[in-house]
C-alpha atoms as a PDB file:
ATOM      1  CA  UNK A   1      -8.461 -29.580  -5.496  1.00  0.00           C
ATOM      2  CA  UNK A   2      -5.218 -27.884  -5.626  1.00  0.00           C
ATOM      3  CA  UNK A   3      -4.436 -24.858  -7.106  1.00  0.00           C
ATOM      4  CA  UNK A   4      -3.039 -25.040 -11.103  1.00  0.00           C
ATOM      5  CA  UNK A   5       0.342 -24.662 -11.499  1.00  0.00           C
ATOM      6  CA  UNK A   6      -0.023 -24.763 -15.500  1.00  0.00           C
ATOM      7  CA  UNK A   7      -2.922 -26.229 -17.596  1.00  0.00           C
ATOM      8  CA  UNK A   8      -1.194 -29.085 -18.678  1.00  0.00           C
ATOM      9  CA  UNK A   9      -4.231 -31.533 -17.366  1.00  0.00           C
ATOM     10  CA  UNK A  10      -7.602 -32.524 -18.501  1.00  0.00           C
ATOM     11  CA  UNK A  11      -9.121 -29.766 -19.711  1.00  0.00           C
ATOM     12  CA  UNK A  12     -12.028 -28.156 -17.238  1.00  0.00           C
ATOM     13  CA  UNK A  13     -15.076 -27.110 -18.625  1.00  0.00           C
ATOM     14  CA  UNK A  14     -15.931 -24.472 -15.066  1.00  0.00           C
ATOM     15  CA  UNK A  15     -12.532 -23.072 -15.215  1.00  0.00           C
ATOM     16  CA  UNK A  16     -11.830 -19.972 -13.958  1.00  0.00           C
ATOM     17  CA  UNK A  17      -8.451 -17.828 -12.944  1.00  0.00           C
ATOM     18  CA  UNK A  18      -8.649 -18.472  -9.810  1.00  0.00           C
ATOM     19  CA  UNK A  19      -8.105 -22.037  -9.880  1.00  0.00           C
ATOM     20  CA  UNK A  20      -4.444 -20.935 -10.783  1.00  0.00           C
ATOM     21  CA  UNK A  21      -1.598 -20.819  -8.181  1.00  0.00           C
ATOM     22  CA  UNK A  22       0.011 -17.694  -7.491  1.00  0.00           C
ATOM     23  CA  UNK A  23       2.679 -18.810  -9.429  1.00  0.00           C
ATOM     24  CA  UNK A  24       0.619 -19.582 -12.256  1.00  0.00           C
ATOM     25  CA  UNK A  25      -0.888 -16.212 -12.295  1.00  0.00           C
ATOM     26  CA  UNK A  26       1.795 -14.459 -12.170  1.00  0.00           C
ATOM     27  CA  UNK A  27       3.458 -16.104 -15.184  1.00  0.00           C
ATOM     28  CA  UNK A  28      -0.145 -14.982 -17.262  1.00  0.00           C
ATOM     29  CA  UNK A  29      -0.036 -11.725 -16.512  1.00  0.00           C
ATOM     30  CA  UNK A  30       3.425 -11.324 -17.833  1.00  0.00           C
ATOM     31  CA  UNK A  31       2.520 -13.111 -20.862  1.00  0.00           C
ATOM     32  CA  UNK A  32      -0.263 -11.283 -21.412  1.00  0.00           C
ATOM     33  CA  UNK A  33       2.347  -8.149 -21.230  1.00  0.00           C
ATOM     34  CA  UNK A  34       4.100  -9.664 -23.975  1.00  0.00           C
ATOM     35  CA  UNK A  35       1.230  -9.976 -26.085  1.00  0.00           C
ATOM     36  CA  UNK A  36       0.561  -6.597 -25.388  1.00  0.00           C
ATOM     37  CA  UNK A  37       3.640  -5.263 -26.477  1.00  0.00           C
ATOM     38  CA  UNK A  38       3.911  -7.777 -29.507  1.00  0.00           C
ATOM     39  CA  UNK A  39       0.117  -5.754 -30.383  1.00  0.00           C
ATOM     40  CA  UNK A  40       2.509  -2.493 -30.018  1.00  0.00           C
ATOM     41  CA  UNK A  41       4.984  -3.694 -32.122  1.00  0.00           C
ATOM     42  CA  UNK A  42       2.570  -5.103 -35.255  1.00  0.00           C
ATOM     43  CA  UNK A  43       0.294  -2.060 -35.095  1.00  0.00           C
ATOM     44  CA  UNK A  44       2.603   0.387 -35.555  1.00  0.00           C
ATOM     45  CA  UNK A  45       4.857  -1.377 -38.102  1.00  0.00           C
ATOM     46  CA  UNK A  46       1.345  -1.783 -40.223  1.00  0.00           C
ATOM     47  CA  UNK A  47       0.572   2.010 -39.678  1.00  0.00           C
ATOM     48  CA  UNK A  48       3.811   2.608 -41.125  1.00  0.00           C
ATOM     49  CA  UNK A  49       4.150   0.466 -44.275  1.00  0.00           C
ATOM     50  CA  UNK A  50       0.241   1.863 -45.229  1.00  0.00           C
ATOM     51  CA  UNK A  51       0.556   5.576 -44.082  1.00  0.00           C
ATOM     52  CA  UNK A  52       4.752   6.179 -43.969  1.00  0.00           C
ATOM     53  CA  UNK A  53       6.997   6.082 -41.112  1.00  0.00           C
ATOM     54  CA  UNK A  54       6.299   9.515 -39.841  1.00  0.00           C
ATOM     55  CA  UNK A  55       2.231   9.038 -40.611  1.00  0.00           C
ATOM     56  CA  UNK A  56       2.044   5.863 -39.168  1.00  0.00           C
ATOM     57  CA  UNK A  57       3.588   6.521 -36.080  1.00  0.00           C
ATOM     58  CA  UNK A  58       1.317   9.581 -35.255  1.00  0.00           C
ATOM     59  CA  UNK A  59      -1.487   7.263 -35.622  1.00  0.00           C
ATOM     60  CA  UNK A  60      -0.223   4.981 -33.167  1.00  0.00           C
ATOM     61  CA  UNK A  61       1.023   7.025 -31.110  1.00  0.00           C
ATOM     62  CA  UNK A  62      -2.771   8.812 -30.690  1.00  0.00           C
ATOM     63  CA  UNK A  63      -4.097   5.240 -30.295  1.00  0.00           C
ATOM     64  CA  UNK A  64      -2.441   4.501 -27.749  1.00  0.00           C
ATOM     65  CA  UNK A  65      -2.524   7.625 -26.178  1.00  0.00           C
ATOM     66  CA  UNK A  66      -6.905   6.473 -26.567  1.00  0.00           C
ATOM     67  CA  UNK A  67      -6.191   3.485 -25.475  1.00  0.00           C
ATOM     68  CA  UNK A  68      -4.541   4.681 -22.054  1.00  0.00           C
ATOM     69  CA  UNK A  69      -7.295   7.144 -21.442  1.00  0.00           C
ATOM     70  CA  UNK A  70     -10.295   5.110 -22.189  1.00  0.00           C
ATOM     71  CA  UNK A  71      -9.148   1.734 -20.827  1.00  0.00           C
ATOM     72  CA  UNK A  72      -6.280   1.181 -19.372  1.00  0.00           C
ATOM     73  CA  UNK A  73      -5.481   4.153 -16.763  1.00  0.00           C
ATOM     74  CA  UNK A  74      -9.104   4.133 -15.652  1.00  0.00           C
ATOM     75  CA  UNK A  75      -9.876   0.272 -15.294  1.00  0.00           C
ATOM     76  CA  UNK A  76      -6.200  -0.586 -13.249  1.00  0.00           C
ATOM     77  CA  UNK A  77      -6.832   2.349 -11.486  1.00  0.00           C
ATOM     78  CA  UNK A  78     -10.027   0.918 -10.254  1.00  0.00           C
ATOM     79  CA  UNK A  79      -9.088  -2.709  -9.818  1.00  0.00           C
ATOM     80  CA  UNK A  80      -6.438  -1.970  -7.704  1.00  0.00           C
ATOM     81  CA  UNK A  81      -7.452   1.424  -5.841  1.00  0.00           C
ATOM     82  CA  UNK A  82      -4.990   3.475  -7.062  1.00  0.00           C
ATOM     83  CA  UNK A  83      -6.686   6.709  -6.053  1.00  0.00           C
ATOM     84  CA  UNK A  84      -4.758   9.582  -6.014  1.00  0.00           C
ATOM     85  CA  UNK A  85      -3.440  11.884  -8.611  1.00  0.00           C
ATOM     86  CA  UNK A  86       0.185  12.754  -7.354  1.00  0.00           C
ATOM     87  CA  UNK A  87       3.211  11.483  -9.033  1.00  0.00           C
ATOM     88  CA  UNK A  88       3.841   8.907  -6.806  1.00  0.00           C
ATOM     89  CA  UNK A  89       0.258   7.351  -8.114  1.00  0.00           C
ATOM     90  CA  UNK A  90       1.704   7.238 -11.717  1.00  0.00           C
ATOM     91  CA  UNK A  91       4.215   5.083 -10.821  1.00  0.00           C
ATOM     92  CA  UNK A  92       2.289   2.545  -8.971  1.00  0.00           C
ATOM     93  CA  UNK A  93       0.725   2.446 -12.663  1.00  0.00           C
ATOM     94  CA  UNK A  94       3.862   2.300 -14.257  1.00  0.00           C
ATOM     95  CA  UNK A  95       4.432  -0.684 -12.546  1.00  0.00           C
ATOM     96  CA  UNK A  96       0.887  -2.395 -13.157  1.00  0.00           C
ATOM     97  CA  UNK A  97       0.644  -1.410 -16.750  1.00  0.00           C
ATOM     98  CA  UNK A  98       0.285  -4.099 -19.578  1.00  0.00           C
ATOM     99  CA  UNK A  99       3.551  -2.380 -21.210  1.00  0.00           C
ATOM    100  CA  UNK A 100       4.545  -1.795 -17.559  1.00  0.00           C
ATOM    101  CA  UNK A 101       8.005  -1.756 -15.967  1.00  0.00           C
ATOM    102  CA  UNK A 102       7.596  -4.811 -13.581  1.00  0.00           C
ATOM    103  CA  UNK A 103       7.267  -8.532 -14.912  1.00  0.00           C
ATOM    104  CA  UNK A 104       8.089 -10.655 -18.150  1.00  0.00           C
ATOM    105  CA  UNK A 105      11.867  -9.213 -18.261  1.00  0.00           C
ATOM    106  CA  UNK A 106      11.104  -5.859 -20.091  1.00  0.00           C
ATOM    107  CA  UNK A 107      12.526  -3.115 -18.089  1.00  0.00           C
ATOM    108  CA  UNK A 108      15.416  -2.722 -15.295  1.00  0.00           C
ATOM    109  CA  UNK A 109      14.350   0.446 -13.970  1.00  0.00           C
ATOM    110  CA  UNK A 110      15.838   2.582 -10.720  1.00  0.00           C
ATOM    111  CA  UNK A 111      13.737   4.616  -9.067  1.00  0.00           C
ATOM    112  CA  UNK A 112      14.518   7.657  -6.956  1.00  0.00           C
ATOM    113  CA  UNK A 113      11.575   8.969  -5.139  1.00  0.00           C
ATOM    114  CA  UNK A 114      11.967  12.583  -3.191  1.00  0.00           C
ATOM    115  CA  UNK A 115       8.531  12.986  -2.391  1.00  0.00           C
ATOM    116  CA  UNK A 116       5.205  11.788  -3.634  1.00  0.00           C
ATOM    117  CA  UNK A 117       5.412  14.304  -6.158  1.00  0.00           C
ATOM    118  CA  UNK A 118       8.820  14.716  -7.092  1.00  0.00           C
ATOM    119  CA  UNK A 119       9.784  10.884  -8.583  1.00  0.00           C
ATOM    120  CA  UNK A 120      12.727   9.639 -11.503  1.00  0.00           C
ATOM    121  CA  UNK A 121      13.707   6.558 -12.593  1.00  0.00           C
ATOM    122  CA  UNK A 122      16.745   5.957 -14.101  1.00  0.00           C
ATOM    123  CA  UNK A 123      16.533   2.780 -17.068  1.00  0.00           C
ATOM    124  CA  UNK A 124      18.894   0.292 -17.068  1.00  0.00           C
ATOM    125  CA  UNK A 125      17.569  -2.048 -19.651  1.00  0.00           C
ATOM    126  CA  UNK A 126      14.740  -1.600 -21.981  1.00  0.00           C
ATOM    127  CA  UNK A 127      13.337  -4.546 -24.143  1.00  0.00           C
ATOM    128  CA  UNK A 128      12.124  -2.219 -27.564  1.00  0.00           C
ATOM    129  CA  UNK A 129      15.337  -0.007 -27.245  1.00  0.00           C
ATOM    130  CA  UNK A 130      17.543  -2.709 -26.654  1.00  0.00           C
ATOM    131  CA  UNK A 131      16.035  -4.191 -29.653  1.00  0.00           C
ATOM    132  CA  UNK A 132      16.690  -1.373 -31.403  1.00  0.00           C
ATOM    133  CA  UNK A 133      20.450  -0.876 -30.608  1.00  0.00           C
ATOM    134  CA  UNK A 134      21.276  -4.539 -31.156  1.00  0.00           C
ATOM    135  CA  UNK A 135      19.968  -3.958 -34.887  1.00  0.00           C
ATOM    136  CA  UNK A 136      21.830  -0.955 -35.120  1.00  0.00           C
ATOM    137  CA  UNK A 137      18.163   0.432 -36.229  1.00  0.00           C
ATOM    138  CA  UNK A 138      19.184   4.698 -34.738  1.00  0.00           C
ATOM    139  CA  UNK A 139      15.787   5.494 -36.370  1.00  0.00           C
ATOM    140  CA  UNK A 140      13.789   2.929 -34.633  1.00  0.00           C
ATOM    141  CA  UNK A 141      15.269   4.115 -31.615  1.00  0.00           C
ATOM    142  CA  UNK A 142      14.440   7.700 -32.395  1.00  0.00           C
ATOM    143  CA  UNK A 143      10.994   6.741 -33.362  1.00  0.00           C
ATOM    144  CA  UNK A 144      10.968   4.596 -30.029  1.00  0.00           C
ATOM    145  CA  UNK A 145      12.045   7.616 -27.377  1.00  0.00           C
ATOM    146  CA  UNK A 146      15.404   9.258 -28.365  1.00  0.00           C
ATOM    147  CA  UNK A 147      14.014  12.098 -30.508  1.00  0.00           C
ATOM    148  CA  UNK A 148      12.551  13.688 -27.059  1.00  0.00           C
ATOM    149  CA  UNK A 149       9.195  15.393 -28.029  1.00  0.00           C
ATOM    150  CA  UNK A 150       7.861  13.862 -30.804  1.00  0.00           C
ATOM    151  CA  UNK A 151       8.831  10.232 -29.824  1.00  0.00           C
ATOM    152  CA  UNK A 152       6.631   7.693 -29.105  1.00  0.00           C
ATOM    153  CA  UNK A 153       7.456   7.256 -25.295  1.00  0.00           C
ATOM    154  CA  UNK A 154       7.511  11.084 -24.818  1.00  0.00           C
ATOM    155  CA  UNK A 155       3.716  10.968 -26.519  1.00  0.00           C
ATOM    156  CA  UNK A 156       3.102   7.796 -24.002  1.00  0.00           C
ATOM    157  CA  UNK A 157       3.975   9.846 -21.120  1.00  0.00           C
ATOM    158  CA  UNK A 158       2.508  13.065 -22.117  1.00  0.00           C
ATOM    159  CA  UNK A 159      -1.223  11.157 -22.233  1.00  0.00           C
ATOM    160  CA  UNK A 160      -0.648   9.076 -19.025  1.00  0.00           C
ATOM    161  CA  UNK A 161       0.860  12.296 -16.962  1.00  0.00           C
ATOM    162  CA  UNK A 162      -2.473  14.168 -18.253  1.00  0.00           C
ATOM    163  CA  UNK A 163      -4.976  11.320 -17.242  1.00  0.00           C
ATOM    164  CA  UNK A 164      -3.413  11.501 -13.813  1.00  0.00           C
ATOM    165  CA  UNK A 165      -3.051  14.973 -12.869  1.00  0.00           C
ATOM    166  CA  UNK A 166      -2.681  17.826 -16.114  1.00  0.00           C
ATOM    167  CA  UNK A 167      -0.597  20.058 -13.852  1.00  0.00           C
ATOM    168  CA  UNK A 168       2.020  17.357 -13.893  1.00  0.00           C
ATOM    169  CA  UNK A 169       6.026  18.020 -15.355  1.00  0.00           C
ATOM    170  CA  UNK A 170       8.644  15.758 -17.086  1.00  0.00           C
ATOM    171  CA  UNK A 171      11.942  15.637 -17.868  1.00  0.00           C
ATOM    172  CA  UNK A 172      13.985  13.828 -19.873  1.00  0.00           C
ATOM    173  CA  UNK A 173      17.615  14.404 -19.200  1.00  0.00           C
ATOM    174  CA  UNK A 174      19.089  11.321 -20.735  1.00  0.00           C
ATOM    175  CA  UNK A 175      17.601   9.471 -24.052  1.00  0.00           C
ATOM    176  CA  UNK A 176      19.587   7.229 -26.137  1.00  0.00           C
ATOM    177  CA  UNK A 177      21.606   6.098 -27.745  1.00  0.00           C
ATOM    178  CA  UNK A 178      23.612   5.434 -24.619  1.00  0.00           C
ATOM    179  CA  UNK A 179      27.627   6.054 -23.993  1.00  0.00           C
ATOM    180  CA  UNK A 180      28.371   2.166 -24.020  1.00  0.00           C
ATOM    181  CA  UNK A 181      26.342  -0.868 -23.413  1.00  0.00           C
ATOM    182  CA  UNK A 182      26.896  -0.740 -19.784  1.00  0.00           C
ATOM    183  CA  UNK A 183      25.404   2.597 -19.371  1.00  0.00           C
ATOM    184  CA  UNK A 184      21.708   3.513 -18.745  1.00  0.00           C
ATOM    185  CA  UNK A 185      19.790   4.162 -21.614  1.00  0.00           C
ATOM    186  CA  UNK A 186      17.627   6.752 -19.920  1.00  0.00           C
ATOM    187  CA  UNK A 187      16.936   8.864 -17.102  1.00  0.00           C
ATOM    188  CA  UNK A 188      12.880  10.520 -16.507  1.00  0.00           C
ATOM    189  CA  UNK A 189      11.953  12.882 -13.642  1.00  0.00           C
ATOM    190  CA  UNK A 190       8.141  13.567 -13.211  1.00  0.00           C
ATOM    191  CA  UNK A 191       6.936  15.990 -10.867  1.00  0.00           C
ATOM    192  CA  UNK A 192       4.182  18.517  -9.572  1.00  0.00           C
ATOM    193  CA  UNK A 193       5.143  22.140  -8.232  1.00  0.00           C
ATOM    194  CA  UNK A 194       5.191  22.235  -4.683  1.00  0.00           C
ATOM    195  CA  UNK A 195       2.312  24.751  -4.955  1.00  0.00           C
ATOM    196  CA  UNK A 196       0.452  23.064  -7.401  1.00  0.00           C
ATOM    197  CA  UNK A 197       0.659  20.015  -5.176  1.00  0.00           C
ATOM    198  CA  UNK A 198      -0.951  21.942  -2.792  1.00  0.00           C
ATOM    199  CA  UNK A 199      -3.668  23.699  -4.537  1.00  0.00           C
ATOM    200  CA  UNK A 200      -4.537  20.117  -5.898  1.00  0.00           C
ATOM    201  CA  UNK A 201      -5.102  19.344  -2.203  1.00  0.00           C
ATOM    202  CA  UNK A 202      -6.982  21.914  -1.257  1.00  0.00           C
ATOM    203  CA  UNK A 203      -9.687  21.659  -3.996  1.00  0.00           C
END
């Protein structure tokens, strides 16, 4: 039998993913990135209207900080044998994430890599600040990543930085809200010391 290209057919009692075409696949995994985000989006709107804006998005924000420590860094890792802890590794999960940059028309990101531990990216489109912008919502977006520390996308890349090396750096030296809506709406650098690099080989 041929591979699935949807599930449009009689239903099959022994199915399984991999009676799905590439194609197919690929299409599930981006929806399931959706659904992922859409989780995102409900949980911390609830945490807000029952604890407060501020509240509410600390608690989120230390979910899914949990979440990305317990689960998801550790099990992608593993499926896909992503085994290093250099910068260069991070981004390979950047890419793979469920919120991650590739797939399902979410990000635009640039990357710039210098070395394996010297890596930015520079965002041309993101979906949640995009959102934001279009809604002229400027605290949504500072909630979201423009306040810098504090933010939920600084807290997101504090946790995953940690899980894959602790001696790792960011930057941040553009946030929103962006010069005009052809502009980037941010730019990230992450990178390990040339001498912590080494001393993380050598142990």
């Amino acid at each position: 039998m041929s591979d699935l290209n949807d599930y449009s057919g009689e239903f099959k009692p022994d199915f399984q993913f991999s009676d799905l075409s590439k194609e197919a696949l690929v299409k599930l995994v981006e929806t399931y990135q959706q659904i992922f985000q859409g989780l995102c989006v409900v949980a911390v709107q609830v945490a807000q209207e029952q604890l407060g804006k501020d509240a509410g998005q600390r608690q989120f924000n230390e979910i899914y900080r949990q979440v990305m420590a317990r689960f998801a860094i550790p099990l992608l890792r593993k499926t896909l044998a992503i085994r290093d802890d250099d910068v260069i590794s991070m981004f390979k999960y950047f890419q793979i994430a469920p919120d991650g940059c590739r797939g399902g028309g979410m990000y635009d990101f640039d990357f710039e890599v210098t070395n394996r531990n010297d890596v930015s990216y520079t965002g041309k489109y993101c979906q949640n600040a995009s959102f934001y912008e279009k809604h002229g919502d400027s605290d949504g977006l500072r909630r979201l990543c423009a306040a810098g520390p504090g933010s939920f996308e600084h807290s997101a890349y504090e946790a995953i930085c940690a899980a894959f090396n602790p001696r790792m750096k960011m930057e941040w030296p553009l946030l929103p809200p962006r010069v005009s809506t052809n502009a980037p709406f941010c730019r990230w650098r992450f990178r390990i010391d040339d001498e912590q690099a080494t001393a993380d080989r050598a142990t």
